[in-house]
PDB file of N, CA and C in Angstrom:
ATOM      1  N   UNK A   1       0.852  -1.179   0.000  1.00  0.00           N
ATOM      2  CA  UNK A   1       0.000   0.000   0.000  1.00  0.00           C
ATOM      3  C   UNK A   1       0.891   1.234   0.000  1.00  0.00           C
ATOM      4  N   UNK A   2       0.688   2.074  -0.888  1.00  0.00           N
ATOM      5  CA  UNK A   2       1.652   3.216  -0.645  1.00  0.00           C
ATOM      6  C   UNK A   2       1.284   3.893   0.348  1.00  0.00           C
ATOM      7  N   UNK A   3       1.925   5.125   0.267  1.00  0.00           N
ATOM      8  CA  UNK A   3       1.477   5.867   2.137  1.00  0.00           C
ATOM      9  C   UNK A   3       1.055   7.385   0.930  1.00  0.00           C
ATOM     10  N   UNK A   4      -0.155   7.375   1.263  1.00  0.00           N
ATOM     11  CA  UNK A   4      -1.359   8.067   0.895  1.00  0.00           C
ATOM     12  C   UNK A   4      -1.535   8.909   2.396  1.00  0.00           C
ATOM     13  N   UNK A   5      -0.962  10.330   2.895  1.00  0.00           N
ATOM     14  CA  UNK A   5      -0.688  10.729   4.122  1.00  0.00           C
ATOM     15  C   UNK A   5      -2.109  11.109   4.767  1.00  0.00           C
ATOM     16  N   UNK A   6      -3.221  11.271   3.613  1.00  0.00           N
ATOM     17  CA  UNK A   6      -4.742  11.408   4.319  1.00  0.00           C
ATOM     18  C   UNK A   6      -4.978  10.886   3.856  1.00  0.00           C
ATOM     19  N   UNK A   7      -5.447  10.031   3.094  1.00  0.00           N
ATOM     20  CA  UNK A   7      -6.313   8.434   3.651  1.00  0.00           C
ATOM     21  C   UNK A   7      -5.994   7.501   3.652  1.00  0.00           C
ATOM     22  N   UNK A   8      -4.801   7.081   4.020  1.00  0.00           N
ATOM     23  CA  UNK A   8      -3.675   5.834   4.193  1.00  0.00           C
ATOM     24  C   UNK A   8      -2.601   5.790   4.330  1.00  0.00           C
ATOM     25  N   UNK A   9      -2.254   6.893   5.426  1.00  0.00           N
ATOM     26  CA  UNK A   9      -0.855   6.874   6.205  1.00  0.00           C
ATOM     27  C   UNK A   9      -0.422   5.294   6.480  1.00  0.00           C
ATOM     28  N   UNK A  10       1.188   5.750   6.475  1.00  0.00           N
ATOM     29  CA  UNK A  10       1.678   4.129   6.669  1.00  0.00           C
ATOM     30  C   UNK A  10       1.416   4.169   7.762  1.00  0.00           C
ATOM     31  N   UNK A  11       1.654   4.763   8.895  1.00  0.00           N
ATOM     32  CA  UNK A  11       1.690   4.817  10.275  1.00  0.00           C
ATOM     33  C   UNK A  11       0.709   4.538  11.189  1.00  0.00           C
ATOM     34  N   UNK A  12      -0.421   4.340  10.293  1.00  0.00           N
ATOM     35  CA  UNK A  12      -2.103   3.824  10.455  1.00  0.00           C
ATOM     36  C   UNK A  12      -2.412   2.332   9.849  1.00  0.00           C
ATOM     37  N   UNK A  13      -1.345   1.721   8.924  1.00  0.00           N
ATOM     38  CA  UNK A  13      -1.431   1.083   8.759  1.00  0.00           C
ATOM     39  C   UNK A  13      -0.206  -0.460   8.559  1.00  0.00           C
ATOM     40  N   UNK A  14      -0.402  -2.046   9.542  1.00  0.00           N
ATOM     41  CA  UNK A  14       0.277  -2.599  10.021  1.00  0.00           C
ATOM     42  C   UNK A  14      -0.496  -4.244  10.161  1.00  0.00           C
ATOM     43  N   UNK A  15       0.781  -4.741   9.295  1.00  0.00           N
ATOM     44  CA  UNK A  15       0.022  -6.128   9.070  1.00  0.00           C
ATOM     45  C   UNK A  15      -1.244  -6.326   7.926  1.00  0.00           C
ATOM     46  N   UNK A  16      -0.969  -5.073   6.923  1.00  0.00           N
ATOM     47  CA  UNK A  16      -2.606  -5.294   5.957  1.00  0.00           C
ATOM     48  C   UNK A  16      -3.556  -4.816   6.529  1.00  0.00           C
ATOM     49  N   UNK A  17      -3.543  -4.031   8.102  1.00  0.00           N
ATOM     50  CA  UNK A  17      -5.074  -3.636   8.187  1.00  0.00           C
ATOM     51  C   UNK A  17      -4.742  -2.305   8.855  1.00  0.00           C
ATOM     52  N   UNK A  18      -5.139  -1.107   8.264  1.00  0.00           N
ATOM     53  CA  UNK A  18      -6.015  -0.161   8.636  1.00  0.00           C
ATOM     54  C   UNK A  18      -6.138   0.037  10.171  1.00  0.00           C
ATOM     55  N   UNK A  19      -5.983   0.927  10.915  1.00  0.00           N
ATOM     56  CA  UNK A  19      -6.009   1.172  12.423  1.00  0.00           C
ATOM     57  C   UNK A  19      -7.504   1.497  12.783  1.00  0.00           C
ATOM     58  N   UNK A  20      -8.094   2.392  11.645  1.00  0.00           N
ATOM     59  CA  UNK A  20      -9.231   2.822  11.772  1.00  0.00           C
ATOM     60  C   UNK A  20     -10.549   1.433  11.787  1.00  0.00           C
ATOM     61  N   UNK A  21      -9.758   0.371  10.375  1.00  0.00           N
ATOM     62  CA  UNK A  21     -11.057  -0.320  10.568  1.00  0.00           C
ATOM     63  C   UNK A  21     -10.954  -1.485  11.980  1.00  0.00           C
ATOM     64  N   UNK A  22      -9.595  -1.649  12.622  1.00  0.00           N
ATOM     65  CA  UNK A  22      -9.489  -2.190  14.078  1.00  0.00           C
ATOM     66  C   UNK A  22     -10.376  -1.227  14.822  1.00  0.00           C
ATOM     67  N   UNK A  23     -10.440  -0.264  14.782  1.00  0.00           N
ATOM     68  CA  UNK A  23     -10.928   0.244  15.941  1.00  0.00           C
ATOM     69  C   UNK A  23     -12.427   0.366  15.728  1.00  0.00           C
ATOM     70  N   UNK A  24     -13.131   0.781  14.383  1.00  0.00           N
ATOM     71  CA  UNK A  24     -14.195   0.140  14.347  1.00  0.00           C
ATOM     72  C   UNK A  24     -14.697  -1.049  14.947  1.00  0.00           C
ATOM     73  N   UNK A  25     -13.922  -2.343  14.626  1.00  0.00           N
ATOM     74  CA  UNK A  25     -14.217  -3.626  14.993  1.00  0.00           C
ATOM     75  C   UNK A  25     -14.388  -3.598  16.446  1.00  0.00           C
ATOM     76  N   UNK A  26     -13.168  -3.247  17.200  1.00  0.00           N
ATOM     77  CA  UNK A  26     -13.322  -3.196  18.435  1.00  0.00           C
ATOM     78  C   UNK A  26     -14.286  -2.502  19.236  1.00  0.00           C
ATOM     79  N   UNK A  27     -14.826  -1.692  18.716  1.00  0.00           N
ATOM     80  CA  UNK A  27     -15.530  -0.169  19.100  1.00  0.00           C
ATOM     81  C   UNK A  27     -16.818  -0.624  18.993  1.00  0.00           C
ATOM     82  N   UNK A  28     -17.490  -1.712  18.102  1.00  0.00           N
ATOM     83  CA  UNK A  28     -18.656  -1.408  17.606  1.00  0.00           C
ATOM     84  C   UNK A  28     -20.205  -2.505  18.389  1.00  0.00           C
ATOM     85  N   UNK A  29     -19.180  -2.820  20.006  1.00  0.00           N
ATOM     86  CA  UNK A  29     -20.267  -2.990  20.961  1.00  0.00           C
ATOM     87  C   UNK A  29     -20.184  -1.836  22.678  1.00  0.00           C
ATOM     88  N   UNK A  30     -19.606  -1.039  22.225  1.00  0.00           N
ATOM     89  CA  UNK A  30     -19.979   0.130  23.071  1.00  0.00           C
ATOM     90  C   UNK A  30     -21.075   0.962  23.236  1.00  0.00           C
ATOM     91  N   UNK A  31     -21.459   1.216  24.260  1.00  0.00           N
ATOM     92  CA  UNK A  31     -22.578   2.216  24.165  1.00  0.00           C
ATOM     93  C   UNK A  31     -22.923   3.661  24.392  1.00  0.00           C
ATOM     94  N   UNK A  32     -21.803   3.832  25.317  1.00  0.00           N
ATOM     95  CA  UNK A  32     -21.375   5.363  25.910  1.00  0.00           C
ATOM     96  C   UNK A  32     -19.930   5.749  24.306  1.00  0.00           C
ATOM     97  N   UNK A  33     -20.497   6.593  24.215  1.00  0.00           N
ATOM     98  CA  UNK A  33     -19.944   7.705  22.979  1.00  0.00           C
ATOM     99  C   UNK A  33     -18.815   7.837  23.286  1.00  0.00           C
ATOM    100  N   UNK A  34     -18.373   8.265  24.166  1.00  0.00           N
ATOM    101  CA  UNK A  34     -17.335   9.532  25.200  1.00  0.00           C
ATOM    102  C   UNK A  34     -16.301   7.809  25.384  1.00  0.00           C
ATOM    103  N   UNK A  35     -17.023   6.887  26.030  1.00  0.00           N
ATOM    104  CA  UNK A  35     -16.246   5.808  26.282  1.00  0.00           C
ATOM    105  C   UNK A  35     -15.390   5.055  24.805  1.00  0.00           C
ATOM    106  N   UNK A  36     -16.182   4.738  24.246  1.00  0.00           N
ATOM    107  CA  UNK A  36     -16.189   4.576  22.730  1.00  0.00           C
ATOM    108  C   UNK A  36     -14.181   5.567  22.217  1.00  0.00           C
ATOM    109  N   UNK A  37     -14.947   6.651  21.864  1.00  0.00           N
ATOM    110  CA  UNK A  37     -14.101   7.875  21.493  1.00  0.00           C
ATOM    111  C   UNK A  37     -12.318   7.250  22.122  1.00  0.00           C
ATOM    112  N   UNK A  38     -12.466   7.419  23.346  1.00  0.00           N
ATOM    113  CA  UNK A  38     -11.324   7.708  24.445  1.00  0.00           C
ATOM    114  C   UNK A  38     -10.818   6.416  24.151  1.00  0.00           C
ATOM    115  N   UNK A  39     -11.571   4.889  24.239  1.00  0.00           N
ATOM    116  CA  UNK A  39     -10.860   3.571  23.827  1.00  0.00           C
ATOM    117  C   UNK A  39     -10.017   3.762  22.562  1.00  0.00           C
ATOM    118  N   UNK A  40     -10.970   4.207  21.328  1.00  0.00           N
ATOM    119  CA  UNK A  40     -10.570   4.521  20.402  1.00  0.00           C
ATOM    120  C   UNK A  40      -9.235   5.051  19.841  1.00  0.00           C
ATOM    121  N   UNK A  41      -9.367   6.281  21.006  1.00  0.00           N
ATOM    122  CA  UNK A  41      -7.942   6.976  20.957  1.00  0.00           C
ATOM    123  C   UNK A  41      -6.839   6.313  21.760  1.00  0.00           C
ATOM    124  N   UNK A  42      -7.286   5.454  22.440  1.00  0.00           N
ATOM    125  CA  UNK A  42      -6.001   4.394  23.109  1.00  0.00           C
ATOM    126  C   UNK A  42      -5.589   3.194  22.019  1.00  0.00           C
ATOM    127  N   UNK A  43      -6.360   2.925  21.615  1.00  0.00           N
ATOM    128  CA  UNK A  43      -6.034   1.745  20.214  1.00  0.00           C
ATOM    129  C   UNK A  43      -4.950   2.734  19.021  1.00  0.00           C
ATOM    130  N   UNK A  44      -5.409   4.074  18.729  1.00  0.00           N
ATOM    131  CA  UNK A  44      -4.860   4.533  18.036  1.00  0.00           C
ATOM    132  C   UNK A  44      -3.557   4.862  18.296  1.00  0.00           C
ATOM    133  N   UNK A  45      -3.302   5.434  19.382  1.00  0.00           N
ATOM    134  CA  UNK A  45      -1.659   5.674  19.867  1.00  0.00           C
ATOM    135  C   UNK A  45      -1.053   4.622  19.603  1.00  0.00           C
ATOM    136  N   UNK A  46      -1.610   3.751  20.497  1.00  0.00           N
ATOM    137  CA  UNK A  46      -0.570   2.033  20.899  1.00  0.00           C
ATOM    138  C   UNK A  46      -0.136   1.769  19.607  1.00  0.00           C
ATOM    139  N   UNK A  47      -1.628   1.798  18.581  1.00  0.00           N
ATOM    140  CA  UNK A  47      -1.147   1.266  17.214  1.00  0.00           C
ATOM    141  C   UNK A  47       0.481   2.021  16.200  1.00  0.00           C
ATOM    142  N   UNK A  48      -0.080   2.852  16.288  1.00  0.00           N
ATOM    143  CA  UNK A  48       0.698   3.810  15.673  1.00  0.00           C
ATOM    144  C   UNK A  48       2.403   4.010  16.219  1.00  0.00           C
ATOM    145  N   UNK A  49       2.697   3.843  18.042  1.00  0.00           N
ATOM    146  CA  UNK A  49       3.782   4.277  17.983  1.00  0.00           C
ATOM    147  C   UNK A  49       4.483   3.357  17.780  1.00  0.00           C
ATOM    148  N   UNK A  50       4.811   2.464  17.480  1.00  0.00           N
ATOM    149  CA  UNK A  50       6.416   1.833  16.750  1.00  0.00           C
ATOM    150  C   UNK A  50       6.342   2.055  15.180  1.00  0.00           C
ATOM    151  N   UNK A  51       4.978   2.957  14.371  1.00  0.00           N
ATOM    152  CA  UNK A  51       5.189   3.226  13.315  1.00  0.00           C
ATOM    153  C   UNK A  51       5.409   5.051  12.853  1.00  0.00           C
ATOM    154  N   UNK A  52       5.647   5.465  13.702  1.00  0.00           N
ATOM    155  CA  UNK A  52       5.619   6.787  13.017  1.00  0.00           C
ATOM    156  C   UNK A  52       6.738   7.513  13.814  1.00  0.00           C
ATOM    157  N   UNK A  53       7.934   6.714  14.725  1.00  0.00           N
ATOM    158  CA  UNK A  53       8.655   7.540  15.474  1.00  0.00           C
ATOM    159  C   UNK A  53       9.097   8.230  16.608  1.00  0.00           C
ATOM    160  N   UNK A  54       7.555   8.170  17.122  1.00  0.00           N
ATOM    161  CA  UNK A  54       7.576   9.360  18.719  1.00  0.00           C
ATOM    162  C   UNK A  54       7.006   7.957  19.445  1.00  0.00           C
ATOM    163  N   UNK A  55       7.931   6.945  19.509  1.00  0.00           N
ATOM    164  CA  UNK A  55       7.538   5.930  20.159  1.00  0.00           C
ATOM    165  C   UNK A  55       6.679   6.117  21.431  1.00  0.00           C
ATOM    166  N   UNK A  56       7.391   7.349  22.022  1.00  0.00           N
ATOM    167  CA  UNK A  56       7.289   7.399  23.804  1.00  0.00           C
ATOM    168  C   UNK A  56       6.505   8.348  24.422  1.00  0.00           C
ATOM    169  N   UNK A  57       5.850   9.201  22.919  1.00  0.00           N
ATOM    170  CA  UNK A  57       4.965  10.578  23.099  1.00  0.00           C
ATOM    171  C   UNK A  57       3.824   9.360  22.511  1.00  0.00           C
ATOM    172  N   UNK A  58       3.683   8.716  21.916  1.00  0.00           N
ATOM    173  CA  UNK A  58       2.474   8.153  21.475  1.00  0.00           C
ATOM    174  C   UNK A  58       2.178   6.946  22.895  1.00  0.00           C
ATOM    175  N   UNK A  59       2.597   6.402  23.468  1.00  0.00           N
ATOM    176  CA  UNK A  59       2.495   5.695  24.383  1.00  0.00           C
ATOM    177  C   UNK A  59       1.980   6.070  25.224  1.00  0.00           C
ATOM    178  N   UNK A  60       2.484   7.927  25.751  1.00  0.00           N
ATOM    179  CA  UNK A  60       2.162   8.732  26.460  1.00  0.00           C
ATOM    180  C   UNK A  60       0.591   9.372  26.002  1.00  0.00           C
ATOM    181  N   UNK A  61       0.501   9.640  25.018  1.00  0.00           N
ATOM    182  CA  UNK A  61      -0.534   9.605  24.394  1.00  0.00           C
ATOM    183  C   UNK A  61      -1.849   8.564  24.854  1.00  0.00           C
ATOM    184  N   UNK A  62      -1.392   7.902  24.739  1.00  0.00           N
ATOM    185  CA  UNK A  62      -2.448   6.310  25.145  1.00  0.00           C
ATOM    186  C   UNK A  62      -2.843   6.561  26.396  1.00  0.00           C
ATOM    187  N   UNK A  63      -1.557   6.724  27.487  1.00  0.00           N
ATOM    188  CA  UNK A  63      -1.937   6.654  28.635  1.00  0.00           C
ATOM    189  C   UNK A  63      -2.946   8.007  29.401  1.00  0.00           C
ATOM    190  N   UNK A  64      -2.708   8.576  28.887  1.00  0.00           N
ATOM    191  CA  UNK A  64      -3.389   9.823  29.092  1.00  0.00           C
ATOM    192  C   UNK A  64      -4.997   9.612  28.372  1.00  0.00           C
ATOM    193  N   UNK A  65      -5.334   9.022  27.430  1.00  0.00           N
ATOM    194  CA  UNK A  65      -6.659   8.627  27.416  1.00  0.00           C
ATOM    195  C   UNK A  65      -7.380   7.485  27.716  1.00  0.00           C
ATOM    196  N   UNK A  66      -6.412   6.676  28.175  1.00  0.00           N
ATOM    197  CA  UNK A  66      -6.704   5.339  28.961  1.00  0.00           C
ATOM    198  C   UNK A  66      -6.625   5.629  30.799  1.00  0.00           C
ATOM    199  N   UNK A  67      -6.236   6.619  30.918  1.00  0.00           N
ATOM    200  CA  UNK A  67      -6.572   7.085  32.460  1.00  0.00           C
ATOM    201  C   UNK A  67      -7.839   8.468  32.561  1.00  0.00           C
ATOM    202  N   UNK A  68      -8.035   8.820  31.435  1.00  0.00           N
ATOM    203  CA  UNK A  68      -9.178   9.687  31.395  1.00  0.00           C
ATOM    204  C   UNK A  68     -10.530   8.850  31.354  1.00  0.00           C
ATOM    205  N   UNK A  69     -10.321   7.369  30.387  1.00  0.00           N
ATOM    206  CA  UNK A  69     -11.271   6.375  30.757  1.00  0.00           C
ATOM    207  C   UNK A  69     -11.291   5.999  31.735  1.00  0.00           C
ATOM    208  N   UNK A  70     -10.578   5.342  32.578  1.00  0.00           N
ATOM    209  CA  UNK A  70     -10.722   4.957  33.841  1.00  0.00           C
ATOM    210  C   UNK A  70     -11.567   5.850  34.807  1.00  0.00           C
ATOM    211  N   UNK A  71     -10.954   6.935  34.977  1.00  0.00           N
ATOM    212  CA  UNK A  71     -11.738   7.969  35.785  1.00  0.00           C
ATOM    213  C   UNK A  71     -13.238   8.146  35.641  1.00  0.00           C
ATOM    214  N   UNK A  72     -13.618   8.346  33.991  1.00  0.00           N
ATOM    215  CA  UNK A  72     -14.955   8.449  33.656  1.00  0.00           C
ATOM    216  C   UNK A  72     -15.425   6.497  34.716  1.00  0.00           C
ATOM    217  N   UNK A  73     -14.673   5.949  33.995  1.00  0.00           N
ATOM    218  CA  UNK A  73     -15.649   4.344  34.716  1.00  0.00           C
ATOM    219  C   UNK A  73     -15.891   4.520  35.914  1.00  0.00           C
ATOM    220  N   UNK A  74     -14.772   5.090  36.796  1.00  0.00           N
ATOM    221  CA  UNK A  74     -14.691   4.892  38.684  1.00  0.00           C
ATOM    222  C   UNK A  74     -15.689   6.092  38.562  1.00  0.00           C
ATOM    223  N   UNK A  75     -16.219   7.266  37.564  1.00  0.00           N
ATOM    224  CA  UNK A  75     -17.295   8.268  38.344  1.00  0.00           C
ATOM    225  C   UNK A  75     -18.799   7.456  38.209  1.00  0.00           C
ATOM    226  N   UNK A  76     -18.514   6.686  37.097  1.00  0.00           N
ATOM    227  CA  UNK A  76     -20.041   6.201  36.811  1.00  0.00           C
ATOM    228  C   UNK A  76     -20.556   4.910  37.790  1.00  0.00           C
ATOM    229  N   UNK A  77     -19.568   4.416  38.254  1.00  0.00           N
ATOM    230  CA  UNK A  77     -19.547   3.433  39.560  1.00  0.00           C
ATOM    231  C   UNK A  77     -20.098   4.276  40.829  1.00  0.00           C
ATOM    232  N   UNK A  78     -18.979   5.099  41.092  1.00  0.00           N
ATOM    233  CA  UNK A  78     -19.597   6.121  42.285  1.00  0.00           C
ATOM    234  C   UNK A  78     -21.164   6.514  42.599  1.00  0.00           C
ATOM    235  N   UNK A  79     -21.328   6.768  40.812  1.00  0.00           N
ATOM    236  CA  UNK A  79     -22.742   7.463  40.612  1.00  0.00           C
ATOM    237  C   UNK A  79     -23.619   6.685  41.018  1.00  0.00           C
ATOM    238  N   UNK A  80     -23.197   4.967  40.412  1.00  0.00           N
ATOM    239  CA  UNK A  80     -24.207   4.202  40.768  1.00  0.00           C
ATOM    240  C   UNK A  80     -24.696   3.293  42.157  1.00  0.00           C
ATOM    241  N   UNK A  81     -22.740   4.003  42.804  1.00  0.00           N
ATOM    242  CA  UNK A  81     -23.608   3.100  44.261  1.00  0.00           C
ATOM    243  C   UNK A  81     -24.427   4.054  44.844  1.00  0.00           C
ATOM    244  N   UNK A  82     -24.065   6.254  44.450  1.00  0.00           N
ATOM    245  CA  UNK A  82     -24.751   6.723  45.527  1.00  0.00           C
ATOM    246  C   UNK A  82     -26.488   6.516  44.930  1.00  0.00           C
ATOM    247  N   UNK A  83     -26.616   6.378  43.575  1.00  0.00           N
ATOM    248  CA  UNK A  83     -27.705   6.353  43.346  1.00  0.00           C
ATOM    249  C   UNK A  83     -28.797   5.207  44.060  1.00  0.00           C
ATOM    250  N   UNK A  84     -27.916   4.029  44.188  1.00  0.00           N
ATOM    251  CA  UNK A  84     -28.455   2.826  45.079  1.00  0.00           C
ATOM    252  C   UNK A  84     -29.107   3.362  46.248  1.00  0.00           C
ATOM    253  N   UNK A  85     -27.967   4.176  47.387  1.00  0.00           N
ATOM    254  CA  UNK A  85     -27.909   4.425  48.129  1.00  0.00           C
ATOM    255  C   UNK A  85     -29.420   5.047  48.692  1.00  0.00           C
ATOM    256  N   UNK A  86     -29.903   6.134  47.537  1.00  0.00           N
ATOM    257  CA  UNK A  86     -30.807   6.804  47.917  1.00  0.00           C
ATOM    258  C   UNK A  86     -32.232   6.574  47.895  1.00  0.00           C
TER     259      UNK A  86
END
């Protein structure tokens, strides 16, 4: 595949497939949007950094929206024991 830099960066693409249509695949039994999105953007870093260079800013990348998920999960837990609660 040549590297087509908007719509088929090499750096998006590894092993014959497309980062975008992985993350579709993976993505497409979620139900929260926001959750969805943020996974999304953790598949995309991981994928990408041993292909485009900034090995350790894209990793960093990941982690920073894979701990913004987390947080959203531990508020919606919270929400739901105080909601029990009441």
């Amino acid at each position: 595949m040549s590297d087509d830099i908007i719509n088929h960066p090499s750096h998006y693409t590894a092993g014959g497939i497309e980062c975008i249509d992985a993350i579709e695949a993976a993505l497409c039994k979620y139900t929260d949007p926001v959750d969805a999105w943020l996974t999304g953007q953790v598949v995309k870093y991981l994928w990408r950094a041993p292909l485009k260079g900034a090995y350790r800013v894209d990793v960093g990348k990941a982690k920073f929206y894979l701990d913004r998920l987390a947080a959203r999960l531990d508020e919606k837990e919270k929400e739901e024991r105080d909601n029990e609660k009441s």
